[in-house]
PDB file of N, CA and C in Angstrom:
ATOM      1  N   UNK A   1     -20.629  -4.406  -7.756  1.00  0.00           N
ATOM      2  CA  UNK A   1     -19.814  -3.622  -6.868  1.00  0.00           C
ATOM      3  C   UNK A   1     -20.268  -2.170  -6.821  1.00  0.00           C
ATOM      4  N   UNK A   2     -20.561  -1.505  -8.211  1.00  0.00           N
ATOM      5  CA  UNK A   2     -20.804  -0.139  -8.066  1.00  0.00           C
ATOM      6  C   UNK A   2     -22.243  -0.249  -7.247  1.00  0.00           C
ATOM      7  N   UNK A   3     -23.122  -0.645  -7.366  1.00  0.00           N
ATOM      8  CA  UNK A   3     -24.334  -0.402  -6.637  1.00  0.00           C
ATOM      9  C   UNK A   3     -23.973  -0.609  -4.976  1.00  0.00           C
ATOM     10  N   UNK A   4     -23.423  -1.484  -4.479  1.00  0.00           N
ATOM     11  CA  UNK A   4     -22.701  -1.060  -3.480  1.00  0.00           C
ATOM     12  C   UNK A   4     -22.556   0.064  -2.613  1.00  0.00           C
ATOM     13  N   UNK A   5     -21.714   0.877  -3.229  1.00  0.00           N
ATOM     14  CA  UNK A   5     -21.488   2.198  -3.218  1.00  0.00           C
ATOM     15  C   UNK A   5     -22.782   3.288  -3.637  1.00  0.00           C
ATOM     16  N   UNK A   6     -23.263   2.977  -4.874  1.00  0.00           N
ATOM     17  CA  UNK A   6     -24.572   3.693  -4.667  1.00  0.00           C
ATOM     18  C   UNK A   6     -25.172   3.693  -3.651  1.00  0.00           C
ATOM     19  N   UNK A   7     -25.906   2.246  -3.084  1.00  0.00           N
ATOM     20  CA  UNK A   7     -26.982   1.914  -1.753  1.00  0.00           C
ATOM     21  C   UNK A   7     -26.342   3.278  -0.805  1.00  0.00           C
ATOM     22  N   UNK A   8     -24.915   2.564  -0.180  1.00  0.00           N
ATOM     23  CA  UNK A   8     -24.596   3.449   0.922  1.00  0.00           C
ATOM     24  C   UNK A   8     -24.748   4.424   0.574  1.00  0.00           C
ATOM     25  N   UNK A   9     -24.304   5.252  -0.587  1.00  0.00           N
ATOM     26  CA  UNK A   9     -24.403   7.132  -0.721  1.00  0.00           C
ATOM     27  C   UNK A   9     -26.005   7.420  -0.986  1.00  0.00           C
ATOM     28  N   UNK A  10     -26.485   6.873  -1.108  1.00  0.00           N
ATOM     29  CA  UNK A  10     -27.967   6.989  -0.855  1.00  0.00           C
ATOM     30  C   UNK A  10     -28.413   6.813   0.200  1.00  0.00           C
ATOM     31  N   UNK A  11     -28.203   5.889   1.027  1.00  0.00           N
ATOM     32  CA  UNK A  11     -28.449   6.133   2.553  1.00  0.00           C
ATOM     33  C   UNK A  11     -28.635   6.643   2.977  1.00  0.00           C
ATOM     34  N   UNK A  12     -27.174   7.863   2.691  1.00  0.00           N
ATOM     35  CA  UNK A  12     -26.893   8.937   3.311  1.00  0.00           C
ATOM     36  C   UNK A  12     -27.456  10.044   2.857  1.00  0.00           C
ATOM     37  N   UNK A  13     -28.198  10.515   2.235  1.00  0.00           N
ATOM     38  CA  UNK A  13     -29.605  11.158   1.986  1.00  0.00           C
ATOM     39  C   UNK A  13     -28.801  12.475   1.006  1.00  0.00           C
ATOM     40  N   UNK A  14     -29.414  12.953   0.709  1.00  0.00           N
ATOM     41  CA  UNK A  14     -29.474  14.283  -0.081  1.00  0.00           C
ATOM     42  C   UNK A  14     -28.310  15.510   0.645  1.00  0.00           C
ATOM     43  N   UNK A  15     -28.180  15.485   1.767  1.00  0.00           N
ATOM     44  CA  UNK A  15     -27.255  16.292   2.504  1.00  0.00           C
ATOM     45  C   UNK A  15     -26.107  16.139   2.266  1.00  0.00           C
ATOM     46  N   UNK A  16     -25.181  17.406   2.342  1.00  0.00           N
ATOM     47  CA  UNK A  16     -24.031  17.200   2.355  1.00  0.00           C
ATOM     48  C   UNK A  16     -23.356  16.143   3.515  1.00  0.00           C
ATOM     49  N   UNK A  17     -22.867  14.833   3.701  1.00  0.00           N
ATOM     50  CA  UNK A  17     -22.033  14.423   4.458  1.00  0.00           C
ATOM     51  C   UNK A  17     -21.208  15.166   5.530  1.00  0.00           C
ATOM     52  N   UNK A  18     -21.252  14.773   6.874  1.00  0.00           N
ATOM     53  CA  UNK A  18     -20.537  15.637   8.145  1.00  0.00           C
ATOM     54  C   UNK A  18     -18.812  14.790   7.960  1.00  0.00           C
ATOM     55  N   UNK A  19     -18.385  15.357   8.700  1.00  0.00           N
ATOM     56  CA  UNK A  19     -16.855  14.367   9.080  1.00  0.00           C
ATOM     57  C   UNK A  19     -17.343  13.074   9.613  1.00  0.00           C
ATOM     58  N   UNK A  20     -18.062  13.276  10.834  1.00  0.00           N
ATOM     59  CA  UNK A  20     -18.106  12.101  11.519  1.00  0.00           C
ATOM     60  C   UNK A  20     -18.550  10.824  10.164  1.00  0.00           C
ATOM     61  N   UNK A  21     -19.501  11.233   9.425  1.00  0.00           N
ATOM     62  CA  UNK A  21     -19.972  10.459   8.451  1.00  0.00           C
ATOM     63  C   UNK A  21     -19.031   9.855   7.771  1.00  0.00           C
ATOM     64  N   UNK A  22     -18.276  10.282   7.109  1.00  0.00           N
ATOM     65  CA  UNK A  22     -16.895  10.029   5.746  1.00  0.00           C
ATOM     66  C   UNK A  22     -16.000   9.123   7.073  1.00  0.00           C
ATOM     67  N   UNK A  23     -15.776   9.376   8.686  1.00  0.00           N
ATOM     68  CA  UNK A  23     -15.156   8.606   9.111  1.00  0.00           C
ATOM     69  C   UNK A  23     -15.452   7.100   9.936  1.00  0.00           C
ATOM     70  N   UNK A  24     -16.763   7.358   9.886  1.00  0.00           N
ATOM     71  CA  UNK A  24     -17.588   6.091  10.593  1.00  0.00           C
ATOM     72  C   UNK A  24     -18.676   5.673   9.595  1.00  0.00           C
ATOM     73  N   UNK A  25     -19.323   6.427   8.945  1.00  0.00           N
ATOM     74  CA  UNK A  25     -20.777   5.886   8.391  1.00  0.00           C
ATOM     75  C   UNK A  25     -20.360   5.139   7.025  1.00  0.00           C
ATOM     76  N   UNK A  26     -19.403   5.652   6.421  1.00  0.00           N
ATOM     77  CA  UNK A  26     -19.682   5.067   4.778  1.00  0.00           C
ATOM     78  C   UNK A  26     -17.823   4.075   4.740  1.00  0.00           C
ATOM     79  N   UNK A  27     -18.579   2.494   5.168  1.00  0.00           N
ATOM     80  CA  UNK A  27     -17.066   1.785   5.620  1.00  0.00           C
ATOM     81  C   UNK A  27     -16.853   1.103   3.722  1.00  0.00           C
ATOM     82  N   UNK A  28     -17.831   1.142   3.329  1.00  0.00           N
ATOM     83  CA  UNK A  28     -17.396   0.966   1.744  1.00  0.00           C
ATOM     84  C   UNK A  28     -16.793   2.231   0.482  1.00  0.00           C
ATOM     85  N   UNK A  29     -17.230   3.386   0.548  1.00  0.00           N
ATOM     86  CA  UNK A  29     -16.530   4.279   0.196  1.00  0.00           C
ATOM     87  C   UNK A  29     -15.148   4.465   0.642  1.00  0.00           C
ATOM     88  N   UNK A  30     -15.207   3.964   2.065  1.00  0.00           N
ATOM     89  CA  UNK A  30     -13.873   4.212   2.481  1.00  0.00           C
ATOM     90  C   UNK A  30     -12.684   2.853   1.822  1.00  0.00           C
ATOM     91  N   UNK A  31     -13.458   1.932   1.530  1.00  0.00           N
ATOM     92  CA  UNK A  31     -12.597   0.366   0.996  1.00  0.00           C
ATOM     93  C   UNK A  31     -12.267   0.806  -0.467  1.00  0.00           C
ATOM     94  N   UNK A  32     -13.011   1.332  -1.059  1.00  0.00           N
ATOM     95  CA  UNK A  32     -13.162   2.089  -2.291  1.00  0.00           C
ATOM     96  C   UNK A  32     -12.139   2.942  -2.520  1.00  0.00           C
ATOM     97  N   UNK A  33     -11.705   3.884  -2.244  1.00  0.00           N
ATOM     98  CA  UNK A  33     -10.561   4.651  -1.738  1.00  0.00           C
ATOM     99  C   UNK A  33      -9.547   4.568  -1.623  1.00  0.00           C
ATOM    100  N   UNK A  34      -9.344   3.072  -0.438  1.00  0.00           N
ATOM    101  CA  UNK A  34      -8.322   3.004  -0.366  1.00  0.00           C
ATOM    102  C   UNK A  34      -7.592   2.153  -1.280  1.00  0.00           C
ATOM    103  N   UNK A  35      -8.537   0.977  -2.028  1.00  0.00           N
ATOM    104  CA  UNK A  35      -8.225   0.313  -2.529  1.00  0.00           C
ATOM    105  C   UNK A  35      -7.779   0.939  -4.446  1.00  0.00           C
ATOM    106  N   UNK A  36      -8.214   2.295  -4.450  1.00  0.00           N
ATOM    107  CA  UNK A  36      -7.690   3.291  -5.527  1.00  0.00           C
ATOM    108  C   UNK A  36      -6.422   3.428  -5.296  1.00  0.00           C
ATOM    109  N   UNK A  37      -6.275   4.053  -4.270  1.00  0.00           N
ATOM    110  CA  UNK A  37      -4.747   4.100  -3.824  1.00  0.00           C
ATOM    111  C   UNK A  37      -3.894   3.529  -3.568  1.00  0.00           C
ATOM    112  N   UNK A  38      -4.674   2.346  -3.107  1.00  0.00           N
ATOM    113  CA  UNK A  38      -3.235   0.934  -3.533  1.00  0.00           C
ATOM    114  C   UNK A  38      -2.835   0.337  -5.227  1.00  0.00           C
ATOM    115  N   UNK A  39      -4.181   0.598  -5.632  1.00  0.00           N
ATOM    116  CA  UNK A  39      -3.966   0.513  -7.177  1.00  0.00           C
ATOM    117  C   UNK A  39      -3.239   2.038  -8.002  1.00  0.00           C
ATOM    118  N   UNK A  40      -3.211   2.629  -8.025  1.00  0.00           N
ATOM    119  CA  UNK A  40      -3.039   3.800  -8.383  1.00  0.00           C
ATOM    120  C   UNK A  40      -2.652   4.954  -7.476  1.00  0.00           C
ATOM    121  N   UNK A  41      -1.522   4.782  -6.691  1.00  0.00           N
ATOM    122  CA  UNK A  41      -0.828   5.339  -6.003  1.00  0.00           C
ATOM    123  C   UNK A  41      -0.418   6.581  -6.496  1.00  0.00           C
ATOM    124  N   UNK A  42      -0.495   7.469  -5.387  1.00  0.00           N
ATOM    125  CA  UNK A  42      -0.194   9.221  -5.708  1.00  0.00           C
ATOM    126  C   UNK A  42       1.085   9.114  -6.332  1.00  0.00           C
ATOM    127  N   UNK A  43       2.368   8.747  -5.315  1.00  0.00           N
ATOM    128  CA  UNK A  43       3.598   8.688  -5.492  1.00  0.00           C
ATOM    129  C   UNK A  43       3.873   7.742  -6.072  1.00  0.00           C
ATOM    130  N   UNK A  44       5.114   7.783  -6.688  1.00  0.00           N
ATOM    131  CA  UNK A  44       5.332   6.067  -7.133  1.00  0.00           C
ATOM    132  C   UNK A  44       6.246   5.420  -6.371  1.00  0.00           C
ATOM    133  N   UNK A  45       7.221   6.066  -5.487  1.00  0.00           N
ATOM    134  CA  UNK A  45       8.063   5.264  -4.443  1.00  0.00           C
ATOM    135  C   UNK A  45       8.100   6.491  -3.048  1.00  0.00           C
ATOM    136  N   UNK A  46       9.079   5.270  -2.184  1.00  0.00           N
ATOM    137  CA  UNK A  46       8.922   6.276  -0.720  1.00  0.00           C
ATOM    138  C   UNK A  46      10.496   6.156  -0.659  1.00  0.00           C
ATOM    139  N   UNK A  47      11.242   7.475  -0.522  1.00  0.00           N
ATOM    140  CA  UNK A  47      12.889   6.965  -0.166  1.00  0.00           C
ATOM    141  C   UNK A  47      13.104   7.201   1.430  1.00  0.00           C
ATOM    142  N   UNK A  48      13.963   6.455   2.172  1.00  0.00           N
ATOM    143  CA  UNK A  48      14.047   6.402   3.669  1.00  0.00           C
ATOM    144  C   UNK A  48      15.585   5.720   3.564  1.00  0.00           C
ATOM    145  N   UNK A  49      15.990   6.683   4.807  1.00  0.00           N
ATOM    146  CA  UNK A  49      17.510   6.515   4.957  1.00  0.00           C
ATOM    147  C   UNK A  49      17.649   5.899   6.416  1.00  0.00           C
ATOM    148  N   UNK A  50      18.180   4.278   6.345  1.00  0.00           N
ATOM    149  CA  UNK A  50      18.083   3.086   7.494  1.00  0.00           C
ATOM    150  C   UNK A  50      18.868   4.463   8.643  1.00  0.00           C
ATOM    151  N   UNK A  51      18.370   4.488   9.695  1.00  0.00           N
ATOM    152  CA  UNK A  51      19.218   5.229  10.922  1.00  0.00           C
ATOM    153  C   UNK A  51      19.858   3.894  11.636  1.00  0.00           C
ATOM    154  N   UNK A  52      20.258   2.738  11.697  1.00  0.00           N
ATOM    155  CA  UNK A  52      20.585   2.060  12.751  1.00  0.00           C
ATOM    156  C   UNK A  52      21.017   0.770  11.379  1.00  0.00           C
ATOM    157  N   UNK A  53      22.102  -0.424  11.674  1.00  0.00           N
ATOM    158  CA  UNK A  53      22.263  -0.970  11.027  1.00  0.00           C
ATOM    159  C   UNK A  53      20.717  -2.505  11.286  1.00  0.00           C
ATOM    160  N   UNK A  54      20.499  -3.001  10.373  1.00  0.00           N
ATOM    161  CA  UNK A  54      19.304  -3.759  10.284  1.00  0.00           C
ATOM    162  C   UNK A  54      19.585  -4.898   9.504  1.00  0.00           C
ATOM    163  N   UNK A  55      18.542  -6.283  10.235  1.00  0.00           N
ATOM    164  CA  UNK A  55      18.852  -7.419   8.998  1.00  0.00           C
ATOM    165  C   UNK A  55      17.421  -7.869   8.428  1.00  0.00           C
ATOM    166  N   UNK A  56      17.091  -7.544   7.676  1.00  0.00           N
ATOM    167  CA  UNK A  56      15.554  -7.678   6.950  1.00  0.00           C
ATOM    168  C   UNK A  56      15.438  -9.297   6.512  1.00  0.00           C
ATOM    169  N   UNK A  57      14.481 -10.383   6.966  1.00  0.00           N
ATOM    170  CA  UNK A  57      13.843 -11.540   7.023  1.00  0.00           C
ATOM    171  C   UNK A  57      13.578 -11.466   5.447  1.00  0.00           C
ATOM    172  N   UNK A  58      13.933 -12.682   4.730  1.00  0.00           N
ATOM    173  CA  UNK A  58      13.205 -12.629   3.216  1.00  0.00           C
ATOM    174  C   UNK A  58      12.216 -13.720   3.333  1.00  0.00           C
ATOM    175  N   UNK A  59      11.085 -13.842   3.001  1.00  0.00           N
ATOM    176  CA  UNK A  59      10.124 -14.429   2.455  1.00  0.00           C
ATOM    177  C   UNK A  59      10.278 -15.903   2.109  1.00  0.00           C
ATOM    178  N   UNK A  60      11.443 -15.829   1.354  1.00  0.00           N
ATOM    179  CA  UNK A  60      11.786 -16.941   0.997  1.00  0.00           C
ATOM    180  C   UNK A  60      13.319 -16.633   0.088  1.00  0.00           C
ATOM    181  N   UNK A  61      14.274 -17.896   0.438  1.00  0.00           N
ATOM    182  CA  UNK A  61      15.472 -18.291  -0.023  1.00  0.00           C
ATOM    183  C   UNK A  61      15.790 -17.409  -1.250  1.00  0.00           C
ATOM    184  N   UNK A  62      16.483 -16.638  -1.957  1.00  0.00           N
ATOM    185  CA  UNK A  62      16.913 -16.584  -2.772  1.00  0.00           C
ATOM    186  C   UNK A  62      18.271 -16.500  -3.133  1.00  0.00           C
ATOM    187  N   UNK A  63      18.682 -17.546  -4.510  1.00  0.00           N
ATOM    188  CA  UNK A  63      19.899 -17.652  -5.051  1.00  0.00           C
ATOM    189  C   UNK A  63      20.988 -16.601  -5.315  1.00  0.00           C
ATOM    190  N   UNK A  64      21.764 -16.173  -5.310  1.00  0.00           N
ATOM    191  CA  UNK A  64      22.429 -15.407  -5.933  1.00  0.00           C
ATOM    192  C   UNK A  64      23.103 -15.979  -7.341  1.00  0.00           C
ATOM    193  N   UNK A  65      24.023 -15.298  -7.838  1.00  0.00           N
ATOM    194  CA  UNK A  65      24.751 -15.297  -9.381  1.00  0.00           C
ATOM    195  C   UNK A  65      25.451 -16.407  -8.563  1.00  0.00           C
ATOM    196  N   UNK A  66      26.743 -16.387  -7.533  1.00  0.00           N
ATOM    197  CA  UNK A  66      27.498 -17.018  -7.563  1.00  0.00           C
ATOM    198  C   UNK A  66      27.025 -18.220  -6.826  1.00  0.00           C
ATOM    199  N   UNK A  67      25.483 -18.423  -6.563  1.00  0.00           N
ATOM    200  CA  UNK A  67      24.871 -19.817  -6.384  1.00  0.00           C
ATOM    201  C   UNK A  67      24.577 -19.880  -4.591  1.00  0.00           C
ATOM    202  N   UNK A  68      25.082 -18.660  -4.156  1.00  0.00           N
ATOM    203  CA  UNK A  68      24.444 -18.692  -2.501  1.00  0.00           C
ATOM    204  C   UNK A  68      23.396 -18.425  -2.203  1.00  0.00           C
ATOM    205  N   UNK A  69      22.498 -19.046  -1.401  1.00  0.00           N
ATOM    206  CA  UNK A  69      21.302 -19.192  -0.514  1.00  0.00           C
ATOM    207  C   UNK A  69      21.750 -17.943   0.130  1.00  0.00           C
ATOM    208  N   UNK A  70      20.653 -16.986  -0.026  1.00  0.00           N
ATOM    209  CA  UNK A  70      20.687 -15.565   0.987  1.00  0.00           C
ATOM    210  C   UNK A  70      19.287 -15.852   0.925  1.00  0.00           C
ATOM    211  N   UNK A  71      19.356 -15.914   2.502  1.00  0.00           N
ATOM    212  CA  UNK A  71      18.098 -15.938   3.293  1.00  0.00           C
ATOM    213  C   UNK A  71      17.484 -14.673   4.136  1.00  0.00           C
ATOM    214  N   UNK A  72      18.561 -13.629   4.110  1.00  0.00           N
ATOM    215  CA  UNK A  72      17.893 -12.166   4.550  1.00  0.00           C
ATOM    216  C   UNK A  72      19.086 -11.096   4.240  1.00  0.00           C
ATOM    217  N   UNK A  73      18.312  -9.815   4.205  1.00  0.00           N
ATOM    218  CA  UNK A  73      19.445  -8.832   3.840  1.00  0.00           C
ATOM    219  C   UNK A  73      20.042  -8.251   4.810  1.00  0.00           C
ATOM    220  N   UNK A  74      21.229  -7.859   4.969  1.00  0.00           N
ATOM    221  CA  UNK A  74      21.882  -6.560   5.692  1.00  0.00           C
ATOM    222  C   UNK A  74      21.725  -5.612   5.247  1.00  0.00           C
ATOM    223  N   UNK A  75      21.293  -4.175   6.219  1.00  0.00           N
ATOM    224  CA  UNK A  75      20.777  -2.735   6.051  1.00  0.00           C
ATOM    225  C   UNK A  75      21.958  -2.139   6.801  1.00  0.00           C
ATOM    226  N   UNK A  76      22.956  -1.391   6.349  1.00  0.00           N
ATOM    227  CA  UNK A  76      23.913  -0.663   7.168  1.00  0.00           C
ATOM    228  C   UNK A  76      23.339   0.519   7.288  1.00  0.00           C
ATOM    229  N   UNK A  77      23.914   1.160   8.607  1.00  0.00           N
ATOM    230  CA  UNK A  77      23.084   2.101   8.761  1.00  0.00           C
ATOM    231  C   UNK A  77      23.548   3.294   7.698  1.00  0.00           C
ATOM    232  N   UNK A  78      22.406   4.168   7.595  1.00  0.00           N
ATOM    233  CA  UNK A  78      23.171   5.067   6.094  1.00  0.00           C
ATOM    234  C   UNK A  78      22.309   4.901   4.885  1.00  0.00           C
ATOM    235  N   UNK A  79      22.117   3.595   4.648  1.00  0.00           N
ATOM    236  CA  UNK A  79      21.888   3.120   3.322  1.00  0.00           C
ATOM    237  C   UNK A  79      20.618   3.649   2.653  1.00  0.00           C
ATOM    238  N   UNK A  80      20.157   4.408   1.662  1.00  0.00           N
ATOM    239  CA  UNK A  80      19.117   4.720   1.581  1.00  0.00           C
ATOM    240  C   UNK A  80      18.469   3.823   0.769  1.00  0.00           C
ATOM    241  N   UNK A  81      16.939   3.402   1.190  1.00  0.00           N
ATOM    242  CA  UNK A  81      16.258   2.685   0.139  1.00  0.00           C
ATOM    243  C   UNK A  81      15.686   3.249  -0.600  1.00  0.00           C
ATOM    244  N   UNK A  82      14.919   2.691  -1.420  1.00  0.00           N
ATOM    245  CA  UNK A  82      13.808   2.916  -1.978  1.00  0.00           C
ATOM    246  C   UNK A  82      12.668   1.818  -2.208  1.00  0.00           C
ATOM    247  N   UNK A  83      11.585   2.734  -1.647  1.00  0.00           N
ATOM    248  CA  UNK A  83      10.586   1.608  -1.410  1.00  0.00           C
ATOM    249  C   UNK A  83       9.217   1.229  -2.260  1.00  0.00           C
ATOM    250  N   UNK A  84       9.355   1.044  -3.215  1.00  0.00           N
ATOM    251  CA  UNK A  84       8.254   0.831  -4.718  1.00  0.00           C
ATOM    252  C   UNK A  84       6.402   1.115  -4.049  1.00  0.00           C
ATOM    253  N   UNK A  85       6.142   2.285  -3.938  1.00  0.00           N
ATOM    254  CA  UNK A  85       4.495   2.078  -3.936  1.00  0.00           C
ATOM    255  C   UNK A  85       3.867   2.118  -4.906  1.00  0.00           C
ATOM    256  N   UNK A  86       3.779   2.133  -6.302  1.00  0.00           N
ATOM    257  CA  UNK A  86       2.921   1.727  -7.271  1.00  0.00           C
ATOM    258  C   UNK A  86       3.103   0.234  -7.838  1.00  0.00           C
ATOM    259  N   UNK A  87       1.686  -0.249  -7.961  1.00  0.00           N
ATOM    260  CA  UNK A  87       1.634  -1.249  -7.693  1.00  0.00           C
ATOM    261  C   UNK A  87       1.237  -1.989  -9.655  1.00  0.00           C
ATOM    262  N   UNK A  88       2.008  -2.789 -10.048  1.00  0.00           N
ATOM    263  CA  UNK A  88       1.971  -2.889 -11.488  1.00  0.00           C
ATOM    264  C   UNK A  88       1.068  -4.081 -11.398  1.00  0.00           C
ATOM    265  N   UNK A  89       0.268  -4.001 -12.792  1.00  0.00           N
ATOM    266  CA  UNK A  89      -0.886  -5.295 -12.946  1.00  0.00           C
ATOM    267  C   UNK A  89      -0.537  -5.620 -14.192  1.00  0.00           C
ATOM    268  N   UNK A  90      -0.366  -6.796 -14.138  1.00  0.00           N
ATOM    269  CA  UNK A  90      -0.057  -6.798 -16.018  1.00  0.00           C
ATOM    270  C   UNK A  90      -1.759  -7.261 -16.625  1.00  0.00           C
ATOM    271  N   UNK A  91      -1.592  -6.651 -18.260  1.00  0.00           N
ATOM    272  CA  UNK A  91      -2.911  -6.724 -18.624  1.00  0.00           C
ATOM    273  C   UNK A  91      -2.807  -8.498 -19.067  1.00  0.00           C
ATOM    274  N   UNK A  92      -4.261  -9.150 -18.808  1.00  0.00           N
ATOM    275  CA  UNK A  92      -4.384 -10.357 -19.577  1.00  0.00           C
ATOM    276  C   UNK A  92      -5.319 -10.702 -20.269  1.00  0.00           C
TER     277      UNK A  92
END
Protein backbone atom coordinates (compact mmCIF):
# COMPACT_ATOMS: atom_id res chain seq x y z
CA UNK A 1 0.00 0.00 0.00
CA UNK A 2 2.66 2.52 1.05
CA UNK A 3 4.54 2.27 -2.26
CA UNK A 4 1.39 3.18 -3.79
CA UNK A 5 1.50 6.43 -2.53
CA UNK A 6 5.18 6.71 -3.01
CA UNK A 7 4.87 5.85 -7.09
CA UNK A 8 2.19 8.68 -7.31
CA UNK A 9 4.24 11.40 -5.15
CA UNK A 10 7.01 10.64 -7.27
CA UNK A 11 5.29 11.12 -10.34
CA UNK A 12 4.71 14.21 -9.34
CA UNK A 13 8.30 15.26 -9.53
CA UNK A 14 10.42 17.31 -7.20
CA UNK A 15 8.09 20.50 -7.36
CA UNK A 16 6.02 21.79 -5.06
CA UNK A 17 2.36 20.42 -6.03
CA UNK A 18 -0.27 23.20 -7.64
CA UNK A 19 -4.06 23.02 -6.35
CA UNK A 20 -5.20 21.72 -9.46
CA UNK A 21 -2.75 18.73 -8.64
CA UNK A 22 -3.87 17.78 -4.79
CA UNK A 23 -7.49 18.09 -6.58
CA UNK A 24 -7.30 16.00 -9.75
CA UNK A 25 -3.77 14.43 -10.09
CA UNK A 26 -3.02 12.45 -6.85
CA UNK A 27 -6.67 10.23 -6.59
CA UNK A 28 -4.69 7.92 -4.04
CA UNK A 29 -3.35 10.46 -1.61
CA UNK A 30 -6.61 11.72 -1.72
CA UNK A 31 -8.22 7.86 -0.65
CA UNK A 32 -5.44 8.05 1.87
CA UNK A 33 -6.80 11.00 3.61
CA UNK A 34 -9.84 10.41 3.59
CA UNK A 35 -9.77 7.15 4.70
CA UNK A 36 -7.53 8.76 7.95
CA UNK A 37 -10.39 10.63 8.65
CA UNK A 38 -12.87 8.13 8.67
CA UNK A 39 -10.55 6.20 10.89
CA UNK A 40 -9.44 8.85 13.09
CA UNK A 41 -11.82 11.54 12.98
CA UNK A 42 -11.05 15.27 13.99
CA UNK A 43 -14.28 15.49 16.05
CA UNK A 44 -15.72 12.76 17.79
CA UNK A 45 -19.52 13.53 17.26
CA UNK A 46 -21.76 16.04 15.19
CA UNK A 47 -24.86 17.52 17.36
CA UNK A 48 -27.96 18.70 15.05
CA UNK A 49 -31.26 19.87 16.23
CA UNK A 50 -34.28 17.85 13.92
CA UNK A 51 -36.16 21.32 12.49
CA UNK A 52 -39.33 19.39 11.25
CA UNK A 53 -40.82 16.24 12.94
CA UNK A 54 -39.17 12.95 11.07
CA UNK A 55 -39.48 9.05 10.97
CA UNK A 56 -35.96 7.48 10.44
CA UNK A 57 -36.09 3.74 8.49
CA UNK A 58 -34.00 1.15 10.74
CA UNK A 59 -31.89 -1.27 9.03
CA UNK A 60 -33.32 -3.85 10.61
CA UNK A 61 -36.12 -4.87 13.36
CA UNK A 62 -35.18 -4.17 16.70
CA UNK A 63 -36.68 -5.54 20.04
CA UNK A 64 -37.35 -3.45 22.75
CA UNK A 65 -37.30 -4.32 26.81
CA UNK A 66 -40.99 -4.72 26.76
CA UNK A 67 -40.60 -7.22 23.64
CA UNK A 68 -41.89 -4.75 20.68
CA UNK A 69 -40.69 -4.93 17.13
CA UNK A 70 -39.68 -1.16 16.40
CA UNK A 71 -39.02 -1.02 12.98
CA UNK A 72 -38.15 2.86 12.72
CA UNK A 73 -37.76 5.85 14.94
CA UNK A 74 -39.78 9.03 15.53
CA UNK A 75 -37.72 12.46 15.41
CA UNK A 76 -39.97 15.28 16.94
CA UNK A 77 -39.15 18.27 15.82
CA UNK A 78 -36.75 19.93 18.54
CA UNK A 79 -35.02 16.87 19.43
CA UNK A 80 -31.39 17.19 19.39
CA UNK A 81 -29.17 14.32 18.28
CA UNK A 82 -26.09 13.30 18.42
CA UNK A 83 -24.38 11.81 15.72
CA UNK A 84 -21.14 9.43 16.62
CA UNK A 85 -18.20 10.26 13.99
CA UNK A 86 -15.37 8.38 15.47
CA UNK A 87 -15.24 5.31 14.35
CA UNK A 88 -14.11 2.39 17.07
CA UNK A 89 -12.03 -0.82 15.90
CA UNK A 90 -11.61 -3.25 18.41
CA UNK A 91 -8.02 -4.67 18.64
CA UNK A 92 -7.71 -8.57 17.67
Amino acid sequence: MHSKLRNELIELGPADPTCDQFSDGLPYLDAVVHETLRIHAPVREATRIADEDDVIPLSEPVRTKSGQLVENLSIAKGTVLSIPLLLSISQQ
